[in-house]
PDB file of N, CA and C in Angstrom:
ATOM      1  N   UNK A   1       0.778   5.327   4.445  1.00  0.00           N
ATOM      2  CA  UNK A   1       0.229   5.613   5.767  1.00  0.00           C
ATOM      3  C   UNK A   1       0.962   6.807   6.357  1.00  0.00           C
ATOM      4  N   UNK A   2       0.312   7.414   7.376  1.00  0.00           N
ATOM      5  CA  UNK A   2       1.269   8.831   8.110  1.00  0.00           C
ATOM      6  C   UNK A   2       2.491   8.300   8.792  1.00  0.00           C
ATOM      7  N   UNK A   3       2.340   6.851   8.915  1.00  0.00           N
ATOM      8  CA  UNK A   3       4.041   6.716   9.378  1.00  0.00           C
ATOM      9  C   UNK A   3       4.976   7.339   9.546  1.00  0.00           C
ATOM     10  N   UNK A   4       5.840   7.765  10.552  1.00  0.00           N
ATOM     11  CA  UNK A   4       7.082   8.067  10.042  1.00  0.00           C
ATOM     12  C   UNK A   4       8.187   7.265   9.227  1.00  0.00           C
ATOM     13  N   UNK A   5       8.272   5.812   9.626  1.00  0.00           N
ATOM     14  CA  UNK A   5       9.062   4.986   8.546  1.00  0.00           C
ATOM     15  C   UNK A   5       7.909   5.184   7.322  1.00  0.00           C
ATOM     16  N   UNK A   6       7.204   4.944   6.911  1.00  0.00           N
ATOM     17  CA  UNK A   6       6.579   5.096   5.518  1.00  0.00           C
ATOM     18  C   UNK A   6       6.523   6.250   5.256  1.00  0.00           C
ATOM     19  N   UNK A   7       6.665   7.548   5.707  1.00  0.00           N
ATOM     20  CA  UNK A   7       6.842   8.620   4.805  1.00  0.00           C
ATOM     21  C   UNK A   7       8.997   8.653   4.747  1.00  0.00           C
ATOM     22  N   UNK A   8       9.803   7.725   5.306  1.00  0.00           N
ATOM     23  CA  UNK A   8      10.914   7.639   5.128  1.00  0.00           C
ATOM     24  C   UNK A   8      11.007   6.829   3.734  1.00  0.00           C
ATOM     25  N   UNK A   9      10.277   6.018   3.529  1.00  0.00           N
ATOM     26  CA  UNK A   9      10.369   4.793   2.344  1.00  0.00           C
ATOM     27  C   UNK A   9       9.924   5.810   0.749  1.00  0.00           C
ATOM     28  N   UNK A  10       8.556   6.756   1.280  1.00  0.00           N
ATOM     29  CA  UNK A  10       7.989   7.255  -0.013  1.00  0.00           C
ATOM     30  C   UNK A  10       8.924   8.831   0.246  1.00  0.00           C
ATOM     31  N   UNK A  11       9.695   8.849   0.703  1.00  0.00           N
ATOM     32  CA  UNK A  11      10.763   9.966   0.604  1.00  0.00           C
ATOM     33  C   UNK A  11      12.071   9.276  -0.266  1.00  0.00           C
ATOM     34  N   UNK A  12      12.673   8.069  -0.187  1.00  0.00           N
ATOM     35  CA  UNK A  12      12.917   7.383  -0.901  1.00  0.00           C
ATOM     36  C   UNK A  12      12.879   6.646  -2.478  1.00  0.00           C
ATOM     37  N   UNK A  13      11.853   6.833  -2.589  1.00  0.00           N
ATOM     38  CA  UNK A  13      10.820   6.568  -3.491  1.00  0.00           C
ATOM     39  C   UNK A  13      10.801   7.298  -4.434  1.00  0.00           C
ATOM     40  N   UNK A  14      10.563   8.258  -3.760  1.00  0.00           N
ATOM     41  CA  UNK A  14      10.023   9.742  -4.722  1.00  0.00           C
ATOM     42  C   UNK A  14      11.593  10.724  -5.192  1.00  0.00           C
ATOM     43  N   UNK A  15      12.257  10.463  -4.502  1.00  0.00           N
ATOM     44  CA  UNK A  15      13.748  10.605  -4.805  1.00  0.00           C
ATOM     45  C   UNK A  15      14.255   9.993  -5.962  1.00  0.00           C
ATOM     46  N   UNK A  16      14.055   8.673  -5.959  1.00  0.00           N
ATOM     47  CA  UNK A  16      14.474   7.762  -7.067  1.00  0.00           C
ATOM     48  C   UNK A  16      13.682   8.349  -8.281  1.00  0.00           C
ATOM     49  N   UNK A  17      12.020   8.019  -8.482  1.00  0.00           N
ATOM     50  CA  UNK A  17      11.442   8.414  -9.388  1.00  0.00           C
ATOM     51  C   UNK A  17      11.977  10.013 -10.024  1.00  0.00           C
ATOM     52  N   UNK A  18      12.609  11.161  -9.012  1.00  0.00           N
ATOM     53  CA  UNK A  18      13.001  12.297  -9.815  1.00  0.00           C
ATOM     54  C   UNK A  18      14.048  11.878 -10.472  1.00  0.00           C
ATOM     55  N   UNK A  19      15.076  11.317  -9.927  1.00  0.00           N
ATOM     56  CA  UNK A  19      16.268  11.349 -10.276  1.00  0.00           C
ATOM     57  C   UNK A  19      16.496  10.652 -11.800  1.00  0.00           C
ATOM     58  N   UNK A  20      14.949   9.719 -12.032  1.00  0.00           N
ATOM     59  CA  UNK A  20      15.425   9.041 -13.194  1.00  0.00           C
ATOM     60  C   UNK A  20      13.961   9.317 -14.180  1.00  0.00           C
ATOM     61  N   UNK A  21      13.670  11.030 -13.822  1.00  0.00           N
ATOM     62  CA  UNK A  21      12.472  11.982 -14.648  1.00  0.00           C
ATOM     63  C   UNK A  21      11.128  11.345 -14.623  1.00  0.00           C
ATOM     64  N   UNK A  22      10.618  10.901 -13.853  1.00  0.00           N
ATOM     65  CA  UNK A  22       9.439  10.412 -13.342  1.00  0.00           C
ATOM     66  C   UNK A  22       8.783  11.418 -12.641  1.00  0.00           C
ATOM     67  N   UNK A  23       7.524  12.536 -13.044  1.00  0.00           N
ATOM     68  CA  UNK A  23       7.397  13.285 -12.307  1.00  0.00           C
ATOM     69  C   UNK A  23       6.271  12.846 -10.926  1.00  0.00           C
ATOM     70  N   UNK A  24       6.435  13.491 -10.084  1.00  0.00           N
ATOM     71  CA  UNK A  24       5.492  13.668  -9.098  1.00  0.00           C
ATOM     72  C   UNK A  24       4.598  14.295  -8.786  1.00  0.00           C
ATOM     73  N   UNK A  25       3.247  13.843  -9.033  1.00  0.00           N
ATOM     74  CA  UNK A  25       1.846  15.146  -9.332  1.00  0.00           C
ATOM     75  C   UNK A  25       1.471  14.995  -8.332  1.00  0.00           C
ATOM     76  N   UNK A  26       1.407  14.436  -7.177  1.00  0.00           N
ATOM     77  CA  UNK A  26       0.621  14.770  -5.583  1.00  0.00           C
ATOM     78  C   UNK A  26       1.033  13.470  -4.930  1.00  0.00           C
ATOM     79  N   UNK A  27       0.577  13.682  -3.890  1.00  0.00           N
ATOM     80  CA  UNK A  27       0.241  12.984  -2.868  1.00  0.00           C
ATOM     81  C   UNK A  27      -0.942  12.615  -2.475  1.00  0.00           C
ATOM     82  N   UNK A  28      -1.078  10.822  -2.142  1.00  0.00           N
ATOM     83  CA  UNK A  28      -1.988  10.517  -1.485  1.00  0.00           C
ATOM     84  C   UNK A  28      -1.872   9.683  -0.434  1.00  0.00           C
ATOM     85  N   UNK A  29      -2.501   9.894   0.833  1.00  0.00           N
ATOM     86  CA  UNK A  29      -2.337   9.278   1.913  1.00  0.00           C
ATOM     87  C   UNK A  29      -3.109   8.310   2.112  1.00  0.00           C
ATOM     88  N   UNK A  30      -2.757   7.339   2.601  1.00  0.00           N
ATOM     89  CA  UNK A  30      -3.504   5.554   3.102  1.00  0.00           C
ATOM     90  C   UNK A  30      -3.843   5.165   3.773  1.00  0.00           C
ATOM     91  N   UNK A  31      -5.061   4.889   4.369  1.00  0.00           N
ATOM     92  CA  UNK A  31      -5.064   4.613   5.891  1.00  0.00           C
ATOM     93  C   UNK A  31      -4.443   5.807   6.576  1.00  0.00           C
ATOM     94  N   UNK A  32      -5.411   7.146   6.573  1.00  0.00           N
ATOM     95  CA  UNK A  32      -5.345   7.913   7.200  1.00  0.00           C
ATOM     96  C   UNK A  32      -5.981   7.860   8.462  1.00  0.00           C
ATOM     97  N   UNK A  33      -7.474   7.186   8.563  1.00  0.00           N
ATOM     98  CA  UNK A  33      -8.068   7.281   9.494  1.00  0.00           C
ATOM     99  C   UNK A  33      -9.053   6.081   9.841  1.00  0.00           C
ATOM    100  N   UNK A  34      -9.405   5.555  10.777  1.00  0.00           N
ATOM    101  CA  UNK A  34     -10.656   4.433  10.878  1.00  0.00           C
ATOM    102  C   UNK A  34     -11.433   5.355  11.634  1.00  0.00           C
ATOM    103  N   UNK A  35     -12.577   5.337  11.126  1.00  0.00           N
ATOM    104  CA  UNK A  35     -14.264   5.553  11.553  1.00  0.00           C
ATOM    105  C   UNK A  35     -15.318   4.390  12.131  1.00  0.00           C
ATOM    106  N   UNK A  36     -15.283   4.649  13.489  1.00  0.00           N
ATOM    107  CA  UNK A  36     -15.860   2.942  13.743  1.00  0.00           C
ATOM    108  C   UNK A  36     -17.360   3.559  13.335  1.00  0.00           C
ATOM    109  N   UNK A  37     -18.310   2.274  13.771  1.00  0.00           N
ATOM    110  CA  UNK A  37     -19.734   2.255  13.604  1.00  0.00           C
ATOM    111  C   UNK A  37     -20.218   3.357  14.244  1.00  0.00           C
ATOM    112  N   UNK A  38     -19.761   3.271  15.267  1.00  0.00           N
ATOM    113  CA  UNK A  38     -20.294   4.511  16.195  1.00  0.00           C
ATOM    114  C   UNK A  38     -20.372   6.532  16.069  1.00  0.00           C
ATOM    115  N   UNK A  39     -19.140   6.124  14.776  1.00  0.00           N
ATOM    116  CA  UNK A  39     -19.089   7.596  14.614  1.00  0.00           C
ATOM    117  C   UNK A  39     -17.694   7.841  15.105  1.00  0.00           C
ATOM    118  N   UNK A  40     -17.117   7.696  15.723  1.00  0.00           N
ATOM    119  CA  UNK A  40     -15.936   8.064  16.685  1.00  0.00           C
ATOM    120  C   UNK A  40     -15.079   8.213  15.009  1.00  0.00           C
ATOM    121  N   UNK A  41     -13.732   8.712  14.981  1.00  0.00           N
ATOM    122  CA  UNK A  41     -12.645   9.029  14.237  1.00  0.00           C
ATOM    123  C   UNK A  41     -11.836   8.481  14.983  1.00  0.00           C
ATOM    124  N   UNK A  42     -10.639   7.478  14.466  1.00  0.00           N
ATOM    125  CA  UNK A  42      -9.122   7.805  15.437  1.00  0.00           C
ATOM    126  C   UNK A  42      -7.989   7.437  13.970  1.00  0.00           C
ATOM    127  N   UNK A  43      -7.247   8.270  14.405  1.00  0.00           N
ATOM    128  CA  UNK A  43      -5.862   8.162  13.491  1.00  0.00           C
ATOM    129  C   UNK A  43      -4.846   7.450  13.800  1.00  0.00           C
ATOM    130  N   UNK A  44      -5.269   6.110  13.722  1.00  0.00           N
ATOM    131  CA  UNK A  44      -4.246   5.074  14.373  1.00  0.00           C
ATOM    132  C   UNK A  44      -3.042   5.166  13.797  1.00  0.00           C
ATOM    133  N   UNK A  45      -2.810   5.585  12.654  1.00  0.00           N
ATOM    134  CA  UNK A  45      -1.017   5.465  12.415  1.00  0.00           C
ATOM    135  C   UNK A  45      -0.643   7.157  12.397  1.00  0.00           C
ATOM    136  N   UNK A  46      -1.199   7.673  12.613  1.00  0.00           N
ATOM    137  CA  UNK A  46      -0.670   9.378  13.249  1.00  0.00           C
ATOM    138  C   UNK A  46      -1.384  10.081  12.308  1.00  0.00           C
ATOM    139  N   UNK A  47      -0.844  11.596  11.926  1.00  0.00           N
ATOM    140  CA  UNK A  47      -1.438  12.131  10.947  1.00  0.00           C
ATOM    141  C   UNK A  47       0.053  13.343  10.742  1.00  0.00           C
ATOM    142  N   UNK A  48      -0.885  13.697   9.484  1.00  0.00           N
ATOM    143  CA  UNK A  48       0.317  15.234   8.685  1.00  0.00           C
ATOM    144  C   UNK A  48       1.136  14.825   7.717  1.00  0.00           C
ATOM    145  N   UNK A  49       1.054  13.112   7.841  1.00  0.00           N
ATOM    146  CA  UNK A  49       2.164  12.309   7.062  1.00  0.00           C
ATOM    147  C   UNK A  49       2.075  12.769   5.054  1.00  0.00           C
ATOM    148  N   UNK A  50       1.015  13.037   5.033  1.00  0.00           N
ATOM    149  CA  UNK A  50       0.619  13.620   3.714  1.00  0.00           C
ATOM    150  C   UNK A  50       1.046  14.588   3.241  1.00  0.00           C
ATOM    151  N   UNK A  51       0.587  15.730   4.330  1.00  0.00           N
ATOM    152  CA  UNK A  51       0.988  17.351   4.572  1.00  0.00           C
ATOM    153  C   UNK A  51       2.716  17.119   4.272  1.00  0.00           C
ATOM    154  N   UNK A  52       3.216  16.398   5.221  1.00  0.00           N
ATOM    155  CA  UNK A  52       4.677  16.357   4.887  1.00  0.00           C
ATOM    156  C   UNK A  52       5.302  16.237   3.449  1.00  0.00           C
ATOM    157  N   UNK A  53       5.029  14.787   3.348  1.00  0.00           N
ATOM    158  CA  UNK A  53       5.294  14.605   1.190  1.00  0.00           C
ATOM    159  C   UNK A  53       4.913  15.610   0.917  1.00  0.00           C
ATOM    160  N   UNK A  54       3.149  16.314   0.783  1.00  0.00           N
ATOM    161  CA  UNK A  54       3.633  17.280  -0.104  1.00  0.00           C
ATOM    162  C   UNK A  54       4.255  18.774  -0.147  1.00  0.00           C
ATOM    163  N   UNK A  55       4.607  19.178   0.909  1.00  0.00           N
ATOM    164  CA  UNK A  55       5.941  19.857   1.243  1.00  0.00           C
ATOM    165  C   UNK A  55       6.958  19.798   0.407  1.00  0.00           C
ATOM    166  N   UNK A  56       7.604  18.084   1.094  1.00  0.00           N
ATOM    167  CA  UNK A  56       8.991  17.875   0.894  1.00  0.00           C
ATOM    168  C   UNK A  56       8.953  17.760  -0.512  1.00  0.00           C
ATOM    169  N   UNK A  57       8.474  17.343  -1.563  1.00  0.00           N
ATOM    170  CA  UNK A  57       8.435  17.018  -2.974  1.00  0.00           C
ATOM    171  C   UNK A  57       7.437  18.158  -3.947  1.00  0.00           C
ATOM    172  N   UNK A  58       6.768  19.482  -2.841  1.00  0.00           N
ATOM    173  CA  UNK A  58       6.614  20.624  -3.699  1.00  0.00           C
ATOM    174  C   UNK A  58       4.730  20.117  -4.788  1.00  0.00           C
ATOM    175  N   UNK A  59       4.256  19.138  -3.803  1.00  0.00           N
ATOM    176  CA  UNK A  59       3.195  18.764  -4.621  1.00  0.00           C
ATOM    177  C   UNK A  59       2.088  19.118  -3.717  1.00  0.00           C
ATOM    178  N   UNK A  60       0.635  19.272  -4.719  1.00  0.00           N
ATOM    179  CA  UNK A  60      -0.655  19.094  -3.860  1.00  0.00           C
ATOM    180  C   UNK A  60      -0.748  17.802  -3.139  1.00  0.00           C
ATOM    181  N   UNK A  61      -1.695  17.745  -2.024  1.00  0.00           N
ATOM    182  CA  UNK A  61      -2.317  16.548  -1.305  1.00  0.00           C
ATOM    183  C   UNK A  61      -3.374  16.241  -1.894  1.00  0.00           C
ATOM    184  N   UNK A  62      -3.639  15.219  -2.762  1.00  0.00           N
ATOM    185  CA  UNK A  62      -4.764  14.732  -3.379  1.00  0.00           C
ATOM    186  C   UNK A  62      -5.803  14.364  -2.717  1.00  0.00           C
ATOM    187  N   UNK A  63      -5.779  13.347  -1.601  1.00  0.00           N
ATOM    188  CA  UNK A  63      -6.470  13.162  -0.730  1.00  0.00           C
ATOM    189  C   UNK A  63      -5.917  12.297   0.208  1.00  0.00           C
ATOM    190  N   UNK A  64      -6.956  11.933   1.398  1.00  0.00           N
ATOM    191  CA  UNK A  64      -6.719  11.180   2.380  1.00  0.00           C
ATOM    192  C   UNK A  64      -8.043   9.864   2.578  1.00  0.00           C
ATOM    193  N   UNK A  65      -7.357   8.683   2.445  1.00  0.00           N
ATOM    194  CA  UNK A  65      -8.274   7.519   1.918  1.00  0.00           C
ATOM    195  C   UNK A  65      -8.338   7.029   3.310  1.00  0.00           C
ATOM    196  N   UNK A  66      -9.171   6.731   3.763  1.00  0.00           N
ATOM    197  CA  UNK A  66      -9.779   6.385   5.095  1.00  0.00           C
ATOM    198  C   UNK A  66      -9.493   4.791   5.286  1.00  0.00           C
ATOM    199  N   UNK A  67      -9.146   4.357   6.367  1.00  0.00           N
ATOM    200  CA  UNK A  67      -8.603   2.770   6.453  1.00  0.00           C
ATOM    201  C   UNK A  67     -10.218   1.979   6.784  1.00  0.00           C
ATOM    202  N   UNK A  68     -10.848   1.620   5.470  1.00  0.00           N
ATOM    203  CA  UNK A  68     -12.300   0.907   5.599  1.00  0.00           C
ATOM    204  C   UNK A  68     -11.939  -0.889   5.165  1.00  0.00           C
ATOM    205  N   UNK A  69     -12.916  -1.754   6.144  1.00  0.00           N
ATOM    206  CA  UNK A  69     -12.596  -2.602   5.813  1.00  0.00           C
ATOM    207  C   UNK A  69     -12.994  -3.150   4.396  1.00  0.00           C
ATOM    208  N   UNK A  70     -14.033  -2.685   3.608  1.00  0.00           N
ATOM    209  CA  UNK A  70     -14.772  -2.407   2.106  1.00  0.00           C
ATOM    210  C   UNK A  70     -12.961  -2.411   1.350  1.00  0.00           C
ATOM    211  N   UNK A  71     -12.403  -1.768   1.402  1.00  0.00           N
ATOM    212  CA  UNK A  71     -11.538  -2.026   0.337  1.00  0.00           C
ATOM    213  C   UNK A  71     -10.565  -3.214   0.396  1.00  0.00           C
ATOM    214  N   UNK A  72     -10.144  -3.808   1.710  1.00  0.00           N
ATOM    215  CA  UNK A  72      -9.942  -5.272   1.539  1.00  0.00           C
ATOM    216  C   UNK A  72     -10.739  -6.307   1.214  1.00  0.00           C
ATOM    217  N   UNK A  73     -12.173  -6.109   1.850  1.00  0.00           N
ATOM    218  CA  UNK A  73     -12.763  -6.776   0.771  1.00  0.00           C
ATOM    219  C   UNK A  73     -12.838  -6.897  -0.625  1.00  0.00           C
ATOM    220  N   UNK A  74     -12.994  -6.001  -0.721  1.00  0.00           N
ATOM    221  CA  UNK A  74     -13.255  -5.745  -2.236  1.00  0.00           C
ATOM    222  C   UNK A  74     -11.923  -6.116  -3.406  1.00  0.00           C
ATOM    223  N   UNK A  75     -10.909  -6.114  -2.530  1.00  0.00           N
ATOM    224  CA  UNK A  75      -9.260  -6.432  -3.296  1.00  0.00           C
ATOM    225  C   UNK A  75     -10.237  -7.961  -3.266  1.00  0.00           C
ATOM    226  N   UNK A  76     -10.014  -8.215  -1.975  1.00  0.00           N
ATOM    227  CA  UNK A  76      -9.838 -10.054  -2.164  1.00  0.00           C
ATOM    228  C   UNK A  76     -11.075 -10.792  -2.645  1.00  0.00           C
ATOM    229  N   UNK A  77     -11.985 -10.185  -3.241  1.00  0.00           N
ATOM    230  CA  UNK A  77     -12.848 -10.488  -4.189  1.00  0.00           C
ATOM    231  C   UNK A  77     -12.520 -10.254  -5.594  1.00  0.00           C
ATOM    232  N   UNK A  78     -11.623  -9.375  -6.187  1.00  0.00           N
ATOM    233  CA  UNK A  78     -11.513  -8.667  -6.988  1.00  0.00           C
ATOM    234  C   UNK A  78     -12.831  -7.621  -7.699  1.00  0.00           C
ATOM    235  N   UNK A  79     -13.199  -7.400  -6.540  1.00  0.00           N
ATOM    236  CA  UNK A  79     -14.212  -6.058  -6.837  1.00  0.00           C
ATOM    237  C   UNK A  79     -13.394  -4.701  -6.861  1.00  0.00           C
ATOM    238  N   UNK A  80     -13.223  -3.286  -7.428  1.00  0.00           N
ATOM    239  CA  UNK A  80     -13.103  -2.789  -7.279  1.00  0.00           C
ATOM    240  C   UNK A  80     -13.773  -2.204  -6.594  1.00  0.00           C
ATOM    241  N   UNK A  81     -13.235  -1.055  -5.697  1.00  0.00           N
ATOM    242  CA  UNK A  81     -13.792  -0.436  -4.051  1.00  0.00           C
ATOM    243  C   UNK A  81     -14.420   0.745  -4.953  1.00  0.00           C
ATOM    244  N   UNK A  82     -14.413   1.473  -6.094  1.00  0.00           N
ATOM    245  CA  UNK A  82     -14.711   2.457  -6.440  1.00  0.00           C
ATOM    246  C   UNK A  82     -16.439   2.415  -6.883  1.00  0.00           C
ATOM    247  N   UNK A  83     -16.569   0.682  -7.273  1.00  0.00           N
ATOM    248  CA  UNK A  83     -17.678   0.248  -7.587  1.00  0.00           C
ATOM    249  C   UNK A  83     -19.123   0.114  -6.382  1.00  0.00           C
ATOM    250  N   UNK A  84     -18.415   0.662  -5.242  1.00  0.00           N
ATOM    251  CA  UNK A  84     -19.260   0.761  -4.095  1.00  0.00           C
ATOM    252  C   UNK A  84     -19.548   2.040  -3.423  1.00  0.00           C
ATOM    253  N   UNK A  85     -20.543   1.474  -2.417  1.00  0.00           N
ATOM    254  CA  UNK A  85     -20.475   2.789  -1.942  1.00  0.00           C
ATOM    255  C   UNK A  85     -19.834   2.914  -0.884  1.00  0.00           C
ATOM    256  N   UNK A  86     -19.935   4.269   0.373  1.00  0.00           N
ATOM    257  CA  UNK A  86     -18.706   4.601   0.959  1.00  0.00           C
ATOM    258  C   UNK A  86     -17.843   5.733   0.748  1.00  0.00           C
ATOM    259  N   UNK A  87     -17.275   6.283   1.746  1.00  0.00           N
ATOM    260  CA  UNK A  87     -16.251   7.373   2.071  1.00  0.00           C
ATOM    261  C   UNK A  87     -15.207   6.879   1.227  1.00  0.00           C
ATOM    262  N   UNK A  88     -14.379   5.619   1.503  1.00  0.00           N
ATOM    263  CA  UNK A  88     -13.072   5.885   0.705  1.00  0.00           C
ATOM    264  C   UNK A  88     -13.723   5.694  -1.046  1.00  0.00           C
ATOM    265  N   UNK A  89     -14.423   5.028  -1.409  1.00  0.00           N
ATOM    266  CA  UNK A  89     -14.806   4.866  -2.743  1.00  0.00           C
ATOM    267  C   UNK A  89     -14.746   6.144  -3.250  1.00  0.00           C
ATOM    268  N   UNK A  90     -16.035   7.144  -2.430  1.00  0.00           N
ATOM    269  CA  UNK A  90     -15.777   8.450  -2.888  1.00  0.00           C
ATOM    270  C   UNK A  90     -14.583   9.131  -3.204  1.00  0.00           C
ATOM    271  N   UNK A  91     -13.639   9.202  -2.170  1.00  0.00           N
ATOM    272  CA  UNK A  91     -12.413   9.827  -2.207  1.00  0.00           C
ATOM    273  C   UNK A  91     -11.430   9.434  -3.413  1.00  0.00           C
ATOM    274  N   UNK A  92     -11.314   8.108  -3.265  1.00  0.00           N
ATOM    275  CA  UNK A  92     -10.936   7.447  -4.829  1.00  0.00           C
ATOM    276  C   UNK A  92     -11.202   8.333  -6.105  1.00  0.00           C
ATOM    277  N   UNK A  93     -12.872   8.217  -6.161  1.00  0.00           N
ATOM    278  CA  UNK A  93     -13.449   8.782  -7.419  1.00  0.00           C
ATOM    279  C   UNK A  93     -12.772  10.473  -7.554  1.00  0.00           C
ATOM    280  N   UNK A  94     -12.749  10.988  -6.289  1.00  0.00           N
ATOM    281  CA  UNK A  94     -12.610  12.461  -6.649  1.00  0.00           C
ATOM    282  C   UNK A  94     -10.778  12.471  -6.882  1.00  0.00           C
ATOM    283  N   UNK A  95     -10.170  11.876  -6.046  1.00  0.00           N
ATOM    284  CA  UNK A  95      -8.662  11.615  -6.569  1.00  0.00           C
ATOM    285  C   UNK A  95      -8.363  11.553  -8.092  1.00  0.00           C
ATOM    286  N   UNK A  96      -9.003  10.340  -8.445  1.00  0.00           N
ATOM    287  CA  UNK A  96      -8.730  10.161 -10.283  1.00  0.00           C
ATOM    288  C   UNK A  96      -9.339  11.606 -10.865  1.00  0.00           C
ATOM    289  N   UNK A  97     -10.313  12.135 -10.449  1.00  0.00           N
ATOM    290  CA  UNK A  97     -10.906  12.961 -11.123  1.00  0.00           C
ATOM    291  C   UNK A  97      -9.413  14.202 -11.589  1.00  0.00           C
ATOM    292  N   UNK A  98      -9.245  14.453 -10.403  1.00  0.00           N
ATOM    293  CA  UNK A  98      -8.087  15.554 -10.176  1.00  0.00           C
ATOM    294  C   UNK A  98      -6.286  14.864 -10.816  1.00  0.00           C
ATOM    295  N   UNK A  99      -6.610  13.609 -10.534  1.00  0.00           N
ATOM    296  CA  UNK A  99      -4.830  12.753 -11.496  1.00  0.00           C
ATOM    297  C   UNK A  99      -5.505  12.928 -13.385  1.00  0.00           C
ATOM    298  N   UNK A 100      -6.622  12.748 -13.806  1.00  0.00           N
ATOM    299  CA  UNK A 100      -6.806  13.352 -15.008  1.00  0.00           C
ATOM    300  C   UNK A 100      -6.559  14.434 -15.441  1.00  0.00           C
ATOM    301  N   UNK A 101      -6.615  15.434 -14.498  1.00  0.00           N
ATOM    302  CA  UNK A 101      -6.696  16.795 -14.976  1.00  0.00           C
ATOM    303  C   UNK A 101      -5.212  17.149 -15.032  1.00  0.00           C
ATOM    304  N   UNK A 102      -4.226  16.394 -13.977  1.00  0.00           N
ATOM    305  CA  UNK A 102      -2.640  16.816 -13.735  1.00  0.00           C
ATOM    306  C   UNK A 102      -2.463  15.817 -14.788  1.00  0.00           C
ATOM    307  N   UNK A 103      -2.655  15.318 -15.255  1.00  0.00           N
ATOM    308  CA  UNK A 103      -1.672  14.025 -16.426  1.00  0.00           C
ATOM    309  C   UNK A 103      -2.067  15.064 -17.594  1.00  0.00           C
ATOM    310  N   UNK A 104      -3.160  15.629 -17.796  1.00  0.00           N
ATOM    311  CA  UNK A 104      -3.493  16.330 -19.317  1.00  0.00           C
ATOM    312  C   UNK A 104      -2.765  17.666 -19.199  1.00  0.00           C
ATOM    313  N   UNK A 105      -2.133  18.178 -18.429  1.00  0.00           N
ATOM    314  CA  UNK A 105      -1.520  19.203 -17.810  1.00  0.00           C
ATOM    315  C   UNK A 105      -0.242  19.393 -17.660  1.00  0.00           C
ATOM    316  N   UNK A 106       0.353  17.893 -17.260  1.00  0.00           N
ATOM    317  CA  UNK A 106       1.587  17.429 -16.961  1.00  0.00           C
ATOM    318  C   UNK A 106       2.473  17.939 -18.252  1.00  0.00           C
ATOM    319  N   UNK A 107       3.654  18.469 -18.115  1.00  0.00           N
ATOM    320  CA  UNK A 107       4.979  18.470 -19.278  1.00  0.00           C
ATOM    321  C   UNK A 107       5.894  17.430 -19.316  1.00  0.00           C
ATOM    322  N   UNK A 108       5.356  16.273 -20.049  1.00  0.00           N
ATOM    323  CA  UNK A 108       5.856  14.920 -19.986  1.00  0.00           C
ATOM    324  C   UNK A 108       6.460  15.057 -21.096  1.00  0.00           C
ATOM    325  N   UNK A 109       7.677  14.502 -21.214  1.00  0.00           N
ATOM    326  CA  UNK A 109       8.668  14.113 -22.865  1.00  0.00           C
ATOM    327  C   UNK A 109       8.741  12.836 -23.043  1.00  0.00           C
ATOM    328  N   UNK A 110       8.591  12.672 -24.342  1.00  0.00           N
ATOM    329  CA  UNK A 110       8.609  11.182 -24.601  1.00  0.00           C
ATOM    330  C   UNK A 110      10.168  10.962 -24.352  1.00  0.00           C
ATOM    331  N   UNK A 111      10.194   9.483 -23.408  1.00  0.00           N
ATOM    332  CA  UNK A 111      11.446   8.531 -22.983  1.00  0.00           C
ATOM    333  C   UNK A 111      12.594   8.576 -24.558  1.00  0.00           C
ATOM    334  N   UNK A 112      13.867   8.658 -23.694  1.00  0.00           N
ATOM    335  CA  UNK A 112      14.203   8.295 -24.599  1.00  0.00           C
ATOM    336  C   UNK A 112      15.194   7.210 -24.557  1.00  0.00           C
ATOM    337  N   UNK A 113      15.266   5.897 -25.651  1.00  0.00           N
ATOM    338  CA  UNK A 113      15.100   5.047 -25.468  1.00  0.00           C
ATOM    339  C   UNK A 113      16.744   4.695 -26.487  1.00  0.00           C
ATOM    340  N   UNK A 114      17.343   4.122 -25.249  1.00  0.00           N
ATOM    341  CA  UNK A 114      18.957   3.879 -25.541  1.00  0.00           C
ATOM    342  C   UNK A 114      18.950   1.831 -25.705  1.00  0.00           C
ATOM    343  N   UNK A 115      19.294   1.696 -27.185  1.00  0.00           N
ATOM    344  CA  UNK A 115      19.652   0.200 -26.876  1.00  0.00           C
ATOM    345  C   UNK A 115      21.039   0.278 -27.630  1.00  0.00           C
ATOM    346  N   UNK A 116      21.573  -0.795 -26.385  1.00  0.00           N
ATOM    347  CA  UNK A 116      22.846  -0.977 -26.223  1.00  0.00           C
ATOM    348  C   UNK A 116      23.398  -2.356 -26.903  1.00  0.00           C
TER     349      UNK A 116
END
């Protein structure tokens, strides 16, 4: 979320994952925004929180997933949200589209693997 404590936690986060060669290919933000029925927009947990990570960690912003109630449903059914229709479904779909293209791209080394 644009939080400021949650972009403190995934600043955290993303620290750890470098430090132990886990790379970082973007950012994506969560509950960026609710869209009521009416049309209206509001950014109940703030905004830029995205923009920031990818700054601070030197990555693209993949996207910004809209806070719909469709994807809690869809968890607590075990439907996947991508299988519907909808704004965040979309955004989903075009996200993976673009994490395919950075993983086939990515300069990943195979682990190497110490037993003690």
């Amino acid at each position: 979320t644009p939080q400021i404590v949650a972009q403190e936690d995934v600043v955290r986060g993303g620290e750890m994952f470098l430090k132990v060669g886990v790379p970082i290919l973007g950012v994506i933000e969560n509950m960026a925004a609710f869209s009521c029925d009416c049309g209206h927009t509001a950014k109940i947990f703030g905004s830029g929180g995205g923009k920031a990570m990818s700054e601070h960690f030197g990555v693209p912003v993949l996207g910004s997933i809209a806070l719909e109630s469709r994807i809690r449903e869809g968890g607590d059914q075990g439907e996947p949200i991508v299988t519907s229709g909808g704004l965040a479904a979309e955004t989903i779909r075009t996200i993976a589209k673009q994490l395919t293209g950075l993983v086939d791209e990515a300069e990943v080394s195979d682990p190497e693997i110490n037993i003690m």
